[in-house]
C-alpha atoms as a PDB file:
ATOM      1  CA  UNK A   1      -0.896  45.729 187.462  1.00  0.00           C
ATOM      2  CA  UNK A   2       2.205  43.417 188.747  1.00  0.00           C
ATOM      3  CA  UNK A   3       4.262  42.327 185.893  1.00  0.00           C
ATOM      4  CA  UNK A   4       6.770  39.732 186.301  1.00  0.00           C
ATOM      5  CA  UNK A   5       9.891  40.573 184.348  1.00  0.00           C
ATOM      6  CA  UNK A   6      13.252  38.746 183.198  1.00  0.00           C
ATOM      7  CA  UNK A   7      16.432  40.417 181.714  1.00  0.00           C
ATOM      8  CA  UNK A   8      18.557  37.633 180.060  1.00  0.00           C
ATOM      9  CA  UNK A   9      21.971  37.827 177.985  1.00  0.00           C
ATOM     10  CA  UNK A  10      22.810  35.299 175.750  1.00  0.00           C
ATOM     11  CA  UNK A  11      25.170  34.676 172.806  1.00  0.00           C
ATOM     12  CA  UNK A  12      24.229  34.070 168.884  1.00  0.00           C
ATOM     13  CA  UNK A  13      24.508  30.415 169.973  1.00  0.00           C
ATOM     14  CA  UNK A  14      21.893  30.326 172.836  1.00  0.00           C
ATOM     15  CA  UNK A  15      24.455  30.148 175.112  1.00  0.00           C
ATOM     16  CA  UNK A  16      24.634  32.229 178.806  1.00  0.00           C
ATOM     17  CA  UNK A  17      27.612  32.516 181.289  1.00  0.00           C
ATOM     18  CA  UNK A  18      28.496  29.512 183.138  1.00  0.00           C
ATOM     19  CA  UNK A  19      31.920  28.327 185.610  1.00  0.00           C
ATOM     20  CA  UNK A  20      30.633  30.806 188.970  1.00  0.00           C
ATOM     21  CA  UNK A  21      33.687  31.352 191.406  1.00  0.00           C
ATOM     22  CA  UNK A  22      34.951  33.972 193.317  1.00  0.00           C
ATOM     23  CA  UNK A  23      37.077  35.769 190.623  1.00  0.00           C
ATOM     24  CA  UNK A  24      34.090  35.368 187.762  1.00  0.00           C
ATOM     25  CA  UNK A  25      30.890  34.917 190.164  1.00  0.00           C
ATOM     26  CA  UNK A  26      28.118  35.279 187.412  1.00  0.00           C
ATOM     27  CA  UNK A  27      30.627  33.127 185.191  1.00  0.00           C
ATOM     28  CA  UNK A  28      33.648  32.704 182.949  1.00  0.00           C
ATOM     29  CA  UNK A  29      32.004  34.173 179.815  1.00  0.00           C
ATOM     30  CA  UNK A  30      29.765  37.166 181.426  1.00  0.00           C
ATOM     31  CA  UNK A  31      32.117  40.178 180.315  1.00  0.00           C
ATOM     32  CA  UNK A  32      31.885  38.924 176.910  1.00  0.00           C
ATOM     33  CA  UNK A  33      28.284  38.532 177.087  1.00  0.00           C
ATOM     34  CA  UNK A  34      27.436  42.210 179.084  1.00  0.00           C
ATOM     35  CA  UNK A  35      30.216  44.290 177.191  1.00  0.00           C
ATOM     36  CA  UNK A  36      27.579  46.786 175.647  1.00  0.00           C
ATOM     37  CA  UNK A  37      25.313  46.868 178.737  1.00  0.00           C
ATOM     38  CA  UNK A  38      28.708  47.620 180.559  1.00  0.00           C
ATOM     39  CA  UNK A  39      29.594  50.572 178.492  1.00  0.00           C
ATOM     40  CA  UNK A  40      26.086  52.373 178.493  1.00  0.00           C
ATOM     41  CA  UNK A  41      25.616  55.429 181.057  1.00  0.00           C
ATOM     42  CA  UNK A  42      23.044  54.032 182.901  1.00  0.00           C
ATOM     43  CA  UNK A  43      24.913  51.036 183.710  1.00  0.00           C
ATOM     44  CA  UNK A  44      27.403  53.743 185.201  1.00  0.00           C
ATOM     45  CA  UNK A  45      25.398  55.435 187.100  1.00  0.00           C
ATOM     46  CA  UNK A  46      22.908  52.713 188.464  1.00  0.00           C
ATOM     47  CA  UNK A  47      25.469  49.974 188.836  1.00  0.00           C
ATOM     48  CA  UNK A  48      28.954  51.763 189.146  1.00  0.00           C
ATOM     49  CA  UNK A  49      27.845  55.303 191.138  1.00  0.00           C
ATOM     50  CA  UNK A  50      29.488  57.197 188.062  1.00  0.00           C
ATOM     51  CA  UNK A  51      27.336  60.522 188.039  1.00  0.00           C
ATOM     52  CA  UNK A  52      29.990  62.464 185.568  1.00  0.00           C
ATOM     53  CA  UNK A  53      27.883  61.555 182.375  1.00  0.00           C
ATOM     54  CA  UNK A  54      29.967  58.825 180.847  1.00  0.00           C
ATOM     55  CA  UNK A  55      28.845  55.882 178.834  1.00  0.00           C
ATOM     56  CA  UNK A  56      27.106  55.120 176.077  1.00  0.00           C
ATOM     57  CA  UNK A  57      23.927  56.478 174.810  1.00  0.00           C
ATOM     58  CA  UNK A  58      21.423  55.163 172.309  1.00  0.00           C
ATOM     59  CA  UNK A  59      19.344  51.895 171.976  1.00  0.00           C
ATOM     60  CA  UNK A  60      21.371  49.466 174.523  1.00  0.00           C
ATOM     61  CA  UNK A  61      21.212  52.360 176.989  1.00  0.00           C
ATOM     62  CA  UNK A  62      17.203  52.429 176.451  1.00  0.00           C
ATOM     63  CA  UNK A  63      16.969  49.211 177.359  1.00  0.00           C
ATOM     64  CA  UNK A  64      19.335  49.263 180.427  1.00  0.00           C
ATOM     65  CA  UNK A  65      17.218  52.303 181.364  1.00  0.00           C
ATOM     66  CA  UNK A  66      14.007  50.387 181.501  1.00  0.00           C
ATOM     67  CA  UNK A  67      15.679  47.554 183.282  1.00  0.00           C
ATOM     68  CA  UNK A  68      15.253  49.126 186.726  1.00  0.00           C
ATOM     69  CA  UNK A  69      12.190  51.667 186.099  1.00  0.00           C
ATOM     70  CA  UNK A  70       9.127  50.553 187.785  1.00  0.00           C
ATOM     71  CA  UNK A  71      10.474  47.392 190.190  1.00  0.00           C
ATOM     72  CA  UNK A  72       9.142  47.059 193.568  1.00  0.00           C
ATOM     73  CA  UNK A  73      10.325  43.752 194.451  1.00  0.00           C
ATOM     74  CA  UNK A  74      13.407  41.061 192.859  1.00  0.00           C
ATOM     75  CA  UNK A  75      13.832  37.679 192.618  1.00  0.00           C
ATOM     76  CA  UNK A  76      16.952  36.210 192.646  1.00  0.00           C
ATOM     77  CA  UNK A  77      18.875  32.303 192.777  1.00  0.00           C
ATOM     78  CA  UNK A  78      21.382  31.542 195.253  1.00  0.00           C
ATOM     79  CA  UNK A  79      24.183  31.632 193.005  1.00  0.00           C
ATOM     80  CA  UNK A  80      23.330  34.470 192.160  1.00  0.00           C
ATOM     81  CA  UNK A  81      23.216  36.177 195.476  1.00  0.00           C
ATOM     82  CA  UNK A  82      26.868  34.216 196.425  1.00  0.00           C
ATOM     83  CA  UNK A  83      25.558  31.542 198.977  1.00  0.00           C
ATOM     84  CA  UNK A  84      27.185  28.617 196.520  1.00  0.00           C
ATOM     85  CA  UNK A  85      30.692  30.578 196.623  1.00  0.00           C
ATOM     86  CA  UNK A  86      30.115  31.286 200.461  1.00  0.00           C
ATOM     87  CA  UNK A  87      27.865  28.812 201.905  1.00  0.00           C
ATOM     88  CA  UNK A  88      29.366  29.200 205.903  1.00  0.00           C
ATOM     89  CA  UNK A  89      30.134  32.694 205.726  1.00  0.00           C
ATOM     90  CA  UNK A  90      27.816  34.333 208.160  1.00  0.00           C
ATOM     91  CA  UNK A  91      28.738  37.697 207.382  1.00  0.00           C
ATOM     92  CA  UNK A  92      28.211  37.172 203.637  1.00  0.00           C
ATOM     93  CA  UNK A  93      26.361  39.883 202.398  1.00  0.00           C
ATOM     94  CA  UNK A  94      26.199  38.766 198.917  1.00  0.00           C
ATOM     95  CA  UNK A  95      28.230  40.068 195.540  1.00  0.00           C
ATOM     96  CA  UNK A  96      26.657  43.789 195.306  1.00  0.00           C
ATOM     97  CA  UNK A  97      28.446  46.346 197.433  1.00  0.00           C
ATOM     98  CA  UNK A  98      27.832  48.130 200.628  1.00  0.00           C
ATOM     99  CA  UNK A  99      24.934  49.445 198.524  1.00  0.00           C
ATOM    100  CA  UNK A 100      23.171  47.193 196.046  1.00  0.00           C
ATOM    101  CA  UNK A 101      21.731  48.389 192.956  1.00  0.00           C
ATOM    102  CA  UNK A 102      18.103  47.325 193.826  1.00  0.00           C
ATOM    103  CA  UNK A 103      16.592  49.614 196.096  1.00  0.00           C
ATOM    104  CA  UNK A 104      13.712  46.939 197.031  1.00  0.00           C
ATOM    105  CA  UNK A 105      12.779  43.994 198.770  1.00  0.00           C
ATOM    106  CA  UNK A 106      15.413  41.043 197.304  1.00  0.00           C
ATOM    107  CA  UNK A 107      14.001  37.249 197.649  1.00  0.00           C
ATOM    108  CA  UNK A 108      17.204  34.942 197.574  1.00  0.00           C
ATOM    109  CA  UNK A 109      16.146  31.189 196.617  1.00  0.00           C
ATOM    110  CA  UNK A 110      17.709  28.852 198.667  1.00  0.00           C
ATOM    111  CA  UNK A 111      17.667  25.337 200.297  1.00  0.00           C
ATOM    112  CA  UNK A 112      19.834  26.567 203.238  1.00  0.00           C
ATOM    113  CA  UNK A 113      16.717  29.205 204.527  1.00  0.00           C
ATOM    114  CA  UNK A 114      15.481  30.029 207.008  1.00  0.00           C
ATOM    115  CA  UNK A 115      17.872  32.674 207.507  1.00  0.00           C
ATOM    116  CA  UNK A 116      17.832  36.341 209.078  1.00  0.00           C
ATOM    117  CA  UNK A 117      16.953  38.793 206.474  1.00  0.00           C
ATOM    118  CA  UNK A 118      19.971  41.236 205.410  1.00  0.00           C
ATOM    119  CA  UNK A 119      18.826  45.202 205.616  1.00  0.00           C
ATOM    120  CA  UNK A 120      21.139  47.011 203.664  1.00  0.00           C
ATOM    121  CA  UNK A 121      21.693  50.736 203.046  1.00  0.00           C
ATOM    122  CA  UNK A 122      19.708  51.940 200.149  1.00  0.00           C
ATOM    123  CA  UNK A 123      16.470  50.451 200.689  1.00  0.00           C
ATOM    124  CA  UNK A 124      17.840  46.832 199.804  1.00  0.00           C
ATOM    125  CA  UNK A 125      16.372  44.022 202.031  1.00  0.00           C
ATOM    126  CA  UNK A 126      17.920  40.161 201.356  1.00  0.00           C
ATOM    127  CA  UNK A 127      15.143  37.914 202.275  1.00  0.00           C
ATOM    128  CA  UNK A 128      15.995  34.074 201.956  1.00  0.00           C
ATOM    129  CA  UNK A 129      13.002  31.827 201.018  1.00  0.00           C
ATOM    130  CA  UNK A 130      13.173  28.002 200.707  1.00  0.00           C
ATOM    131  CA  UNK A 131       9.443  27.550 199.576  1.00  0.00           C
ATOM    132  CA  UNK A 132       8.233  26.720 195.824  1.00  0.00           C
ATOM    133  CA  UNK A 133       8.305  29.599 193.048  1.00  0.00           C
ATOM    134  CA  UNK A 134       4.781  30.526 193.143  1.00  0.00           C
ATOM    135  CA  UNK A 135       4.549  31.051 196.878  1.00  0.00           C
ATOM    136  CA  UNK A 136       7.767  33.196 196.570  1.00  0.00           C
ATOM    137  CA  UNK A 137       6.096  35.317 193.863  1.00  0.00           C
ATOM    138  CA  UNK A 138       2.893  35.759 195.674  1.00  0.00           C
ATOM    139  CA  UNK A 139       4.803  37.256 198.246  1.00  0.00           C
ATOM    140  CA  UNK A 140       7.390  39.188 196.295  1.00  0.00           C
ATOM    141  CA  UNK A 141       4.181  40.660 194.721  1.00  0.00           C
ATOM    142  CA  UNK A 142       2.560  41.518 197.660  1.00  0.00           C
ATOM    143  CA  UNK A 143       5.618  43.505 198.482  1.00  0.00           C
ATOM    144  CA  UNK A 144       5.951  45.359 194.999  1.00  0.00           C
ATOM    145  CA  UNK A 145       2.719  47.377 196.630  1.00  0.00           C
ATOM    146  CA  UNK A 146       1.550  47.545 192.259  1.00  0.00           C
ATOM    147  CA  UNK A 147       5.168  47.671 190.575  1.00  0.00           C
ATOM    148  CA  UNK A 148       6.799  44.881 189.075  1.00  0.00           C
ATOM    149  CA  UNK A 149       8.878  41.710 189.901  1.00  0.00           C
ATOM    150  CA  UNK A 150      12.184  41.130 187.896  1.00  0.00           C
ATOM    151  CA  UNK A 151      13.483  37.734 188.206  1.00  0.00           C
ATOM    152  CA  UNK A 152      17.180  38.569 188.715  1.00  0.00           C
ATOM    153  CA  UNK A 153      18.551  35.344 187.455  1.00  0.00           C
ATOM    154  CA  UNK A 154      20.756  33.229 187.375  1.00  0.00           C
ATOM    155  CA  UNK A 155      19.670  31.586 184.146  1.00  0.00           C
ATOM    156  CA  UNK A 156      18.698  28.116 186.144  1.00  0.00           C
ATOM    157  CA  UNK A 157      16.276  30.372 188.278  1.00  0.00           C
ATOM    158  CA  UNK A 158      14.656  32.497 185.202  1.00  0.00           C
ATOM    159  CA  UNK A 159      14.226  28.871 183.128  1.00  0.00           C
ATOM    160  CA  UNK A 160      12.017  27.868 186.495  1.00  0.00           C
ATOM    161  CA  UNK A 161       9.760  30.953 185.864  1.00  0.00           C
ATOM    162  CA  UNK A 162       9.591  30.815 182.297  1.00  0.00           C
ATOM    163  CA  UNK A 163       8.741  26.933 182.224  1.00  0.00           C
ATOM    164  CA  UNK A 164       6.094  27.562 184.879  1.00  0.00           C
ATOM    165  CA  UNK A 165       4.335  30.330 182.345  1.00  0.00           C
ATOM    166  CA  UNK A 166       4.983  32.980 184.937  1.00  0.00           C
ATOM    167  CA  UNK A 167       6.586  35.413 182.973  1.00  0.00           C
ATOM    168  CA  UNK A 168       4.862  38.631 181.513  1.00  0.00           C
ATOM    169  CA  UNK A 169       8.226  40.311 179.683  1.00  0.00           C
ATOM    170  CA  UNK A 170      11.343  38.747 178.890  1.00  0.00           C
ATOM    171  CA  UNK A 171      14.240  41.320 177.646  1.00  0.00           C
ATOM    172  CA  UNK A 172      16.794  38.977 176.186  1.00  0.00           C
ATOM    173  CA  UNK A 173      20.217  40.866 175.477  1.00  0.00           C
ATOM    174  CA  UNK A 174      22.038  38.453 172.637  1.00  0.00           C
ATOM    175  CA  UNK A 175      25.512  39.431 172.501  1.00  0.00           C
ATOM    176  CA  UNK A 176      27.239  39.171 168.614  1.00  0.00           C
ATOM    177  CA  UNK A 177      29.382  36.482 169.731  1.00  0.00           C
ATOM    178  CA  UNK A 178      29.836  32.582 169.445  1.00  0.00           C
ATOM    179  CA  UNK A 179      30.641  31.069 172.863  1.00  0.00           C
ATOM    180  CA  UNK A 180      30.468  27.401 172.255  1.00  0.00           C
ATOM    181  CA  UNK A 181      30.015  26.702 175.755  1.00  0.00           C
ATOM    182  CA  UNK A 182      27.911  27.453 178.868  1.00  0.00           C
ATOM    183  CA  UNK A 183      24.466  27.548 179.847  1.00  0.00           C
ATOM    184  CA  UNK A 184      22.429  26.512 177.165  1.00  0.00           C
ATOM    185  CA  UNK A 185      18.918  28.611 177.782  1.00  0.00           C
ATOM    186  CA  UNK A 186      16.602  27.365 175.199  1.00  0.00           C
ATOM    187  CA  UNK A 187      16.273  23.902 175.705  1.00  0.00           C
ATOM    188  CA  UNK A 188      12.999  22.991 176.747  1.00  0.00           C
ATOM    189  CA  UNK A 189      11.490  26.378 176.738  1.00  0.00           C
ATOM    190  CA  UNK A 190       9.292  25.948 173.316  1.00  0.00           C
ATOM    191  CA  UNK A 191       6.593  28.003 172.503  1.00  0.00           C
ATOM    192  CA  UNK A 192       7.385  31.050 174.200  1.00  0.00           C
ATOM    193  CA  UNK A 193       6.841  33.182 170.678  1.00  0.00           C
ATOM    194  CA  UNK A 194       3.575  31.517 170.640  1.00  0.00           C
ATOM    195  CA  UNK A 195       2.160  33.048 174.288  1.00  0.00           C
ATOM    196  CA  UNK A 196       3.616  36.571 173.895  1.00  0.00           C
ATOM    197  CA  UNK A 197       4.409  39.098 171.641  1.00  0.00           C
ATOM    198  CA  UNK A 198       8.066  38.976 169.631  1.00  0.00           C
ATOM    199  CA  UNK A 199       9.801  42.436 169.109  1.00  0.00           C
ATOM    200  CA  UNK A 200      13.671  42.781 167.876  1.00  0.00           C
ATOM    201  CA  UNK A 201      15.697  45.647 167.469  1.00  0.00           C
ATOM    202  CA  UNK A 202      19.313  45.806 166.953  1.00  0.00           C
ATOM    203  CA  UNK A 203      21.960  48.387 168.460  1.00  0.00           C
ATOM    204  CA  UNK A 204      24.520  50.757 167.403  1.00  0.00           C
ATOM    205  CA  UNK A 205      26.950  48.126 169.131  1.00  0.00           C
ATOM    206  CA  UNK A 206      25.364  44.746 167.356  1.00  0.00           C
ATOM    207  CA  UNK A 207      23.189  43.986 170.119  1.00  0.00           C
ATOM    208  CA  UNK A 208      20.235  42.361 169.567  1.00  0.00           C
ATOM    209  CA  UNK A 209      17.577  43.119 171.981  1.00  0.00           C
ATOM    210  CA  UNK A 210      14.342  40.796 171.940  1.00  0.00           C
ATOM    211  CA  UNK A 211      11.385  40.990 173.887  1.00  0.00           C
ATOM    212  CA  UNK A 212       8.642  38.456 174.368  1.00  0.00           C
ATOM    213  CA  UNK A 213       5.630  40.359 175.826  1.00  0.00           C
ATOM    214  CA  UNK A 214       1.887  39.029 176.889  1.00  0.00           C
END
């Protein structure tokens, strides 16, 4: 059965990463907020290409580990793709490499669709959808062929899903630190401990890793 799932990270304060631009495009604040999901080996192997073994091990690399296992289709905000950053670029392929990390069908909400999908190598397709958040998880669904949808982000886009009840698992990463500033993501999102299931566990590095399951 088709889960739809959400990986968030977040500071003591509720805060996420805010301030996108081309030297800090998922925000000012996102090193600070992704430092142990940085260091962990799966990060380096998935994200960075790093086969040679390094990174952490342990409870934040469990999680990162289950972060791509069993997705057949993503989700994913404009900002987050890059279209904000580069809105006229036509050759913009977005901020993820000759290769993104997905390996999957990638649906890109955005006002400025229709445009051509983006094949890339590694199984990655960019698809850019202008339609409401249902109709783009029916069909992101459809295309997971039985494996799940992760809602990529950015925060604006998983606080859509989450206030529309479509969300099956959140993973929320909350980084000890204070940031003062940013995104705030709980406001107006009450009741979510009330619909699903509330685990916590903390890491060797102070991470706290919560997950609201239904």
């Amino acid at each position: 059965m088709t889960r739809v799932r959400i990986d968030l990270f977040a500071s003591l304060d509720g805060y996420t990463s805010a301030g996108e631009d081309p030297d800090n495009p998922m925000g000012a604040d996102w090193g600070r907020l992704t430092t142990a999901y940085a260091a962990t080996r799966t990060f380096h192997e998935r994200v960075l290409g790093d086969t040679s073994g390094a990174g952490t091990t342990g409870v934040d690399d469990s999680y990162a580990a289950a972060h791509f296992e069993g997705v057949g289709a993503e989700i994913m905000g404009a900002g987050m793709f890059g279209l904000h950053t580069f809105p006229g670029d036509p050759d913009w392929k977005g901020w993820w490499g000759d290769q993104p990390p997905f390996g999957t069908p990638v649906y890109v909400l955005t006002h400025t669709a229709p445009r051509p999908p983006i094949p890339m190598p590694g199984g990655t397709t960019f698809h850019f959808r202008s339609t409401a958040i249902e109709d783009v998880l029916a069909e992101a669904t459809a295309a997971a062929g039985g494996r799940d949808v992760r809602v990529g982000g950015g925060v604006s886009t998983a606080r859509a899903f989450l206030r529309a009840g479509l969300v099956d698992h959140l993973h929320l990463v909350i980084a000890p630190i204070v940031l003062g500033r940013g995104t705030r993501l709980w406001d107006d999102l009450r009741g979510l401990d009330l619909t699903h299931k509330v685990t916590t566990e903390v890491a060797e590095s102070g991470t706290i890793h919560v997950t609201f399951t239904r």
